[in-house]
C-alpha atoms as a PDB file:
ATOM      1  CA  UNK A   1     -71.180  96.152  13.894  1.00  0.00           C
ATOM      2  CA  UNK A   2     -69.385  97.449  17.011  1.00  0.00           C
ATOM      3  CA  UNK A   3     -65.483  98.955  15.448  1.00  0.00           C
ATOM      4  CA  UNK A   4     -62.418  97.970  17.798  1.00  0.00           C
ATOM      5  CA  UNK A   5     -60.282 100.633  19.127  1.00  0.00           C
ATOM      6  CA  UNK A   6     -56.615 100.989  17.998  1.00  0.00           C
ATOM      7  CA  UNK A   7     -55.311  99.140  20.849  1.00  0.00           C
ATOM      8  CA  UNK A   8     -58.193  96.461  21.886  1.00  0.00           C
ATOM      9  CA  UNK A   9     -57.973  92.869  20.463  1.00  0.00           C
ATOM     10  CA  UNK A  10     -61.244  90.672  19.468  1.00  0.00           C
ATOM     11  CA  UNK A  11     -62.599  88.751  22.703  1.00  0.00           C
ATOM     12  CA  UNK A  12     -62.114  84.999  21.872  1.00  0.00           C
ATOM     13  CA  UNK A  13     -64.096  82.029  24.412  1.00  0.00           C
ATOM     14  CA  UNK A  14     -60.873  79.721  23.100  1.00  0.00           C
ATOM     15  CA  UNK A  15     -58.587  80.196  26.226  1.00  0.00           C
ATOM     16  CA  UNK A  16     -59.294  81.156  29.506  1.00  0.00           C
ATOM     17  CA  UNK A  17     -58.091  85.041  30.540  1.00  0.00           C
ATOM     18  CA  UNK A  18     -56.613  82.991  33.527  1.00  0.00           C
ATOM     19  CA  UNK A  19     -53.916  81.042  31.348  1.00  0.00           C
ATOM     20  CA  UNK A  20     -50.656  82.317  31.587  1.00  0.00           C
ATOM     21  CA  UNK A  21     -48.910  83.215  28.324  1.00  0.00           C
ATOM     22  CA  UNK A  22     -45.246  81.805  29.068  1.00  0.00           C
ATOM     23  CA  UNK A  23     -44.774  78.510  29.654  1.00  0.00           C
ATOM     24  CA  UNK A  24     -44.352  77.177  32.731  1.00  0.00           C
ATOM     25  CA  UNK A  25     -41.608  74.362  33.892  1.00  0.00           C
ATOM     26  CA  UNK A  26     -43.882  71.102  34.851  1.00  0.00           C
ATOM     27  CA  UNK A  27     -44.463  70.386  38.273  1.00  0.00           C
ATOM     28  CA  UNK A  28     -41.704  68.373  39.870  1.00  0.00           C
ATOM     29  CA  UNK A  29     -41.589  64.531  39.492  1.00  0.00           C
ATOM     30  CA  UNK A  30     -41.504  61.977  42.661  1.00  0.00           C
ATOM     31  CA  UNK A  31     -38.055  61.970  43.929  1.00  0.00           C
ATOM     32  CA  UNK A  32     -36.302  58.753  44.876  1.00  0.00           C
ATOM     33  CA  UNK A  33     -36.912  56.978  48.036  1.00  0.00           C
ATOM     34  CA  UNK A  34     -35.624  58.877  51.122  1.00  0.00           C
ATOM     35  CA  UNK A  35     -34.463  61.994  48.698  1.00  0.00           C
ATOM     36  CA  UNK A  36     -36.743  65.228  48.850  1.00  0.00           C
ATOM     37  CA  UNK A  37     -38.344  66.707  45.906  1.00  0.00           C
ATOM     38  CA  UNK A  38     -36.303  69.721  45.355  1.00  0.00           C
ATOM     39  CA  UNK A  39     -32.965  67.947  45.894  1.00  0.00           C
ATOM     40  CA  UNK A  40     -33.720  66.487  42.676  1.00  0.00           C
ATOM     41  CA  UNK A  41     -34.665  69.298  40.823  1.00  0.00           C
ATOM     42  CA  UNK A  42     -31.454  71.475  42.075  1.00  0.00           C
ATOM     43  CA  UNK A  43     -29.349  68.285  41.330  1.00  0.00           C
ATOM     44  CA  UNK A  44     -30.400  69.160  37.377  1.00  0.00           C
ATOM     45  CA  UNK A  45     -29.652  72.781  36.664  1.00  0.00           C
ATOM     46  CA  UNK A  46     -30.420  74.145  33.088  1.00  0.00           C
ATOM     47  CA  UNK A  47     -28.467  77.093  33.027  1.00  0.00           C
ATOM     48  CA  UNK A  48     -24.883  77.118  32.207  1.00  0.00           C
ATOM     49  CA  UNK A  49     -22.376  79.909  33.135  1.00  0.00           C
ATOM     50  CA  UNK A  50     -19.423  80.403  30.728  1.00  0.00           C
ATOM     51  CA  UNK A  51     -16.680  82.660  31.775  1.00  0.00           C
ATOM     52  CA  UNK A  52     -13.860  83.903  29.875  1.00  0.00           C
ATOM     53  CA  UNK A  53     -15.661  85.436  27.102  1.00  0.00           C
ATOM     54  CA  UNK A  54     -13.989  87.807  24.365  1.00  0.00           C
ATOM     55  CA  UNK A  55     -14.840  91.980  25.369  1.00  0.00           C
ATOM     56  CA  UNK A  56     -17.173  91.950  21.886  1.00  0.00           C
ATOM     57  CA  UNK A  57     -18.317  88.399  21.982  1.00  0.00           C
ATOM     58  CA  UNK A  58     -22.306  89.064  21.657  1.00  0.00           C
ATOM     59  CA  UNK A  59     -25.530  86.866  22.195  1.00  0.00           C
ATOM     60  CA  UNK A  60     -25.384  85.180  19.058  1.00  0.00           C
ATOM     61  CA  UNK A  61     -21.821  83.930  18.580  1.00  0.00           C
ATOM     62  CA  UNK A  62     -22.368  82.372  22.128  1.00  0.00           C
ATOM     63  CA  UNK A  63     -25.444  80.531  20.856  1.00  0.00           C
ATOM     64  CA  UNK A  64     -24.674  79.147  17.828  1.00  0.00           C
ATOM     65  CA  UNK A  65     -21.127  77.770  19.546  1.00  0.00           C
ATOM     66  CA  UNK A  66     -23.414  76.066  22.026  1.00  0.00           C
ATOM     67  CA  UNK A  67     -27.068  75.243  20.480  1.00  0.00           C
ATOM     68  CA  UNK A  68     -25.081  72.177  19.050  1.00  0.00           C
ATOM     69  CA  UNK A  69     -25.762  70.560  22.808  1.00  0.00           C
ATOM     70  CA  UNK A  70     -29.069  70.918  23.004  1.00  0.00           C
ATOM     71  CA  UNK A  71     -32.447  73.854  22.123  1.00  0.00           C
ATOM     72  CA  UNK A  72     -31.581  77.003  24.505  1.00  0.00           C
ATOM     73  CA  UNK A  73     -34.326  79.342  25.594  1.00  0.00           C
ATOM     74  CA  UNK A  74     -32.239  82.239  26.548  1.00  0.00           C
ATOM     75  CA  UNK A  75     -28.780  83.852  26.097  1.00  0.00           C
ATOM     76  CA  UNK A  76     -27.013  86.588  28.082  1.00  0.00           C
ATOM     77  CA  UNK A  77     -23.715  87.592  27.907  1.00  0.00           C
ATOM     78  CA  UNK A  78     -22.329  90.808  30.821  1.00  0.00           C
ATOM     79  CA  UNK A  79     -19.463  93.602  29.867  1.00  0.00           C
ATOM     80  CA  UNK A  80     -17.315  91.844  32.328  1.00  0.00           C
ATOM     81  CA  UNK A  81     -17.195  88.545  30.128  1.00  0.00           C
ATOM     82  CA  UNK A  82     -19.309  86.110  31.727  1.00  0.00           C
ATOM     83  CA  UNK A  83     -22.033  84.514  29.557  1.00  0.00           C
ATOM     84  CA  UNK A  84     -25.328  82.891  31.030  1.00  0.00           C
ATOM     85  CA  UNK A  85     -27.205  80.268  28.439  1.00  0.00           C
ATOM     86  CA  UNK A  86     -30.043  78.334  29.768  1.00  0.00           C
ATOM     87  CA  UNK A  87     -30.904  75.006  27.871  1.00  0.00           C
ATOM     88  CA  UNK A  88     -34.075  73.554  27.579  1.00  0.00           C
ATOM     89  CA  UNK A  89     -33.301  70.492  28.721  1.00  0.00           C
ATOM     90  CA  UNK A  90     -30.885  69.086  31.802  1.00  0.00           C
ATOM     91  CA  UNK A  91     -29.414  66.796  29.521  1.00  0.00           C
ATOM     92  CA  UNK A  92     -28.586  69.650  26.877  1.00  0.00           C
ATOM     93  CA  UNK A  93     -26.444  71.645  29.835  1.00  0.00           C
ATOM     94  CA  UNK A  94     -24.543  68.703  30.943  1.00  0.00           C
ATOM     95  CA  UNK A  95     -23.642  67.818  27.396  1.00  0.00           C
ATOM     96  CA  UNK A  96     -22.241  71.267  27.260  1.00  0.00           C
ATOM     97  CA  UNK A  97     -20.285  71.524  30.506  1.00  0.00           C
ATOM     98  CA  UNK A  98     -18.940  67.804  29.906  1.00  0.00           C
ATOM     99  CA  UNK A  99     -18.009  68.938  26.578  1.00  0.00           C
ATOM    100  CA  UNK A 100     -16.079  71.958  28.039  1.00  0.00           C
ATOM    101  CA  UNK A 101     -13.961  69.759  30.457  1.00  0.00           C
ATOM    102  CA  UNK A 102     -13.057  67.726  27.944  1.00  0.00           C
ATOM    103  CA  UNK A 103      -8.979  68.582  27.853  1.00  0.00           C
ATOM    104  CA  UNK A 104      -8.614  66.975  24.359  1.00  0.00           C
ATOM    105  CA  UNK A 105     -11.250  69.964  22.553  1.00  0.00           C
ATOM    106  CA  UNK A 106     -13.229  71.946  24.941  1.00  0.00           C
ATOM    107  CA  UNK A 107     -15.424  74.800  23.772  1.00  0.00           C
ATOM    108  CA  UNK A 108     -14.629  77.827  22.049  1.00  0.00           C
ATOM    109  CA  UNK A 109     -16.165  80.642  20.850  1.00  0.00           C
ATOM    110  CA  UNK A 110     -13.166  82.138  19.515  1.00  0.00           C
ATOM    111  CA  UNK A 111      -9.471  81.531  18.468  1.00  0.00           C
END
């Protein structure tokens, strides 16, 4: 029985060495009559700036204010108070930036 180094893993046939890890975004889907391909998929961002953001205001206080729109994949929040969250879905960010216009409640993170 051959021992495995500290660092090496076992060699499994189940996936290809050629597969990416990460997941990748699927490839984009017919556009409309007349309207190219990538006009559609710029027309549906996933990433949602927030400005305004309290000096100490950290990753998690950002996310939990705004998971309630929809799963998010990443969080980033800069010194200078700008915050970057990227849904998972289209329809999660524009739930969250209609839901910050709204003049009645807007979002928060905090009072």
């Amino acid at each position: 029985m051959k021992r495995r180094g500290k660092g090496e893993r076992p060699k499994s046939d189940a996936f290809p060495a050629s597969l990416s890890k990460r997941l990748r975004r699927p490839p984009p889907t017919e556009a409309a009559e007349g309207e190219p391909a990538e006009a559609t998929a710029a027309a549906s961002p996933s990433v949602v700036l927030v400005t305004g953001l309290p000096a100490d205001c950290t990753v998690l206080e950002l996310k939990s204010r705004l998971e309630m729109y929809g799963p998010i994949s990443r969080t980033r929040v800069d010194v200078d108070g700008r915050g970057f969250v990227t849904f998972r879905s289209d329809h999660a960010a524009a739930a969250a930036i209609s839901a910050s216009l709204d003049p009645a409640f807007g979002v928060t993170v905090r009072c």
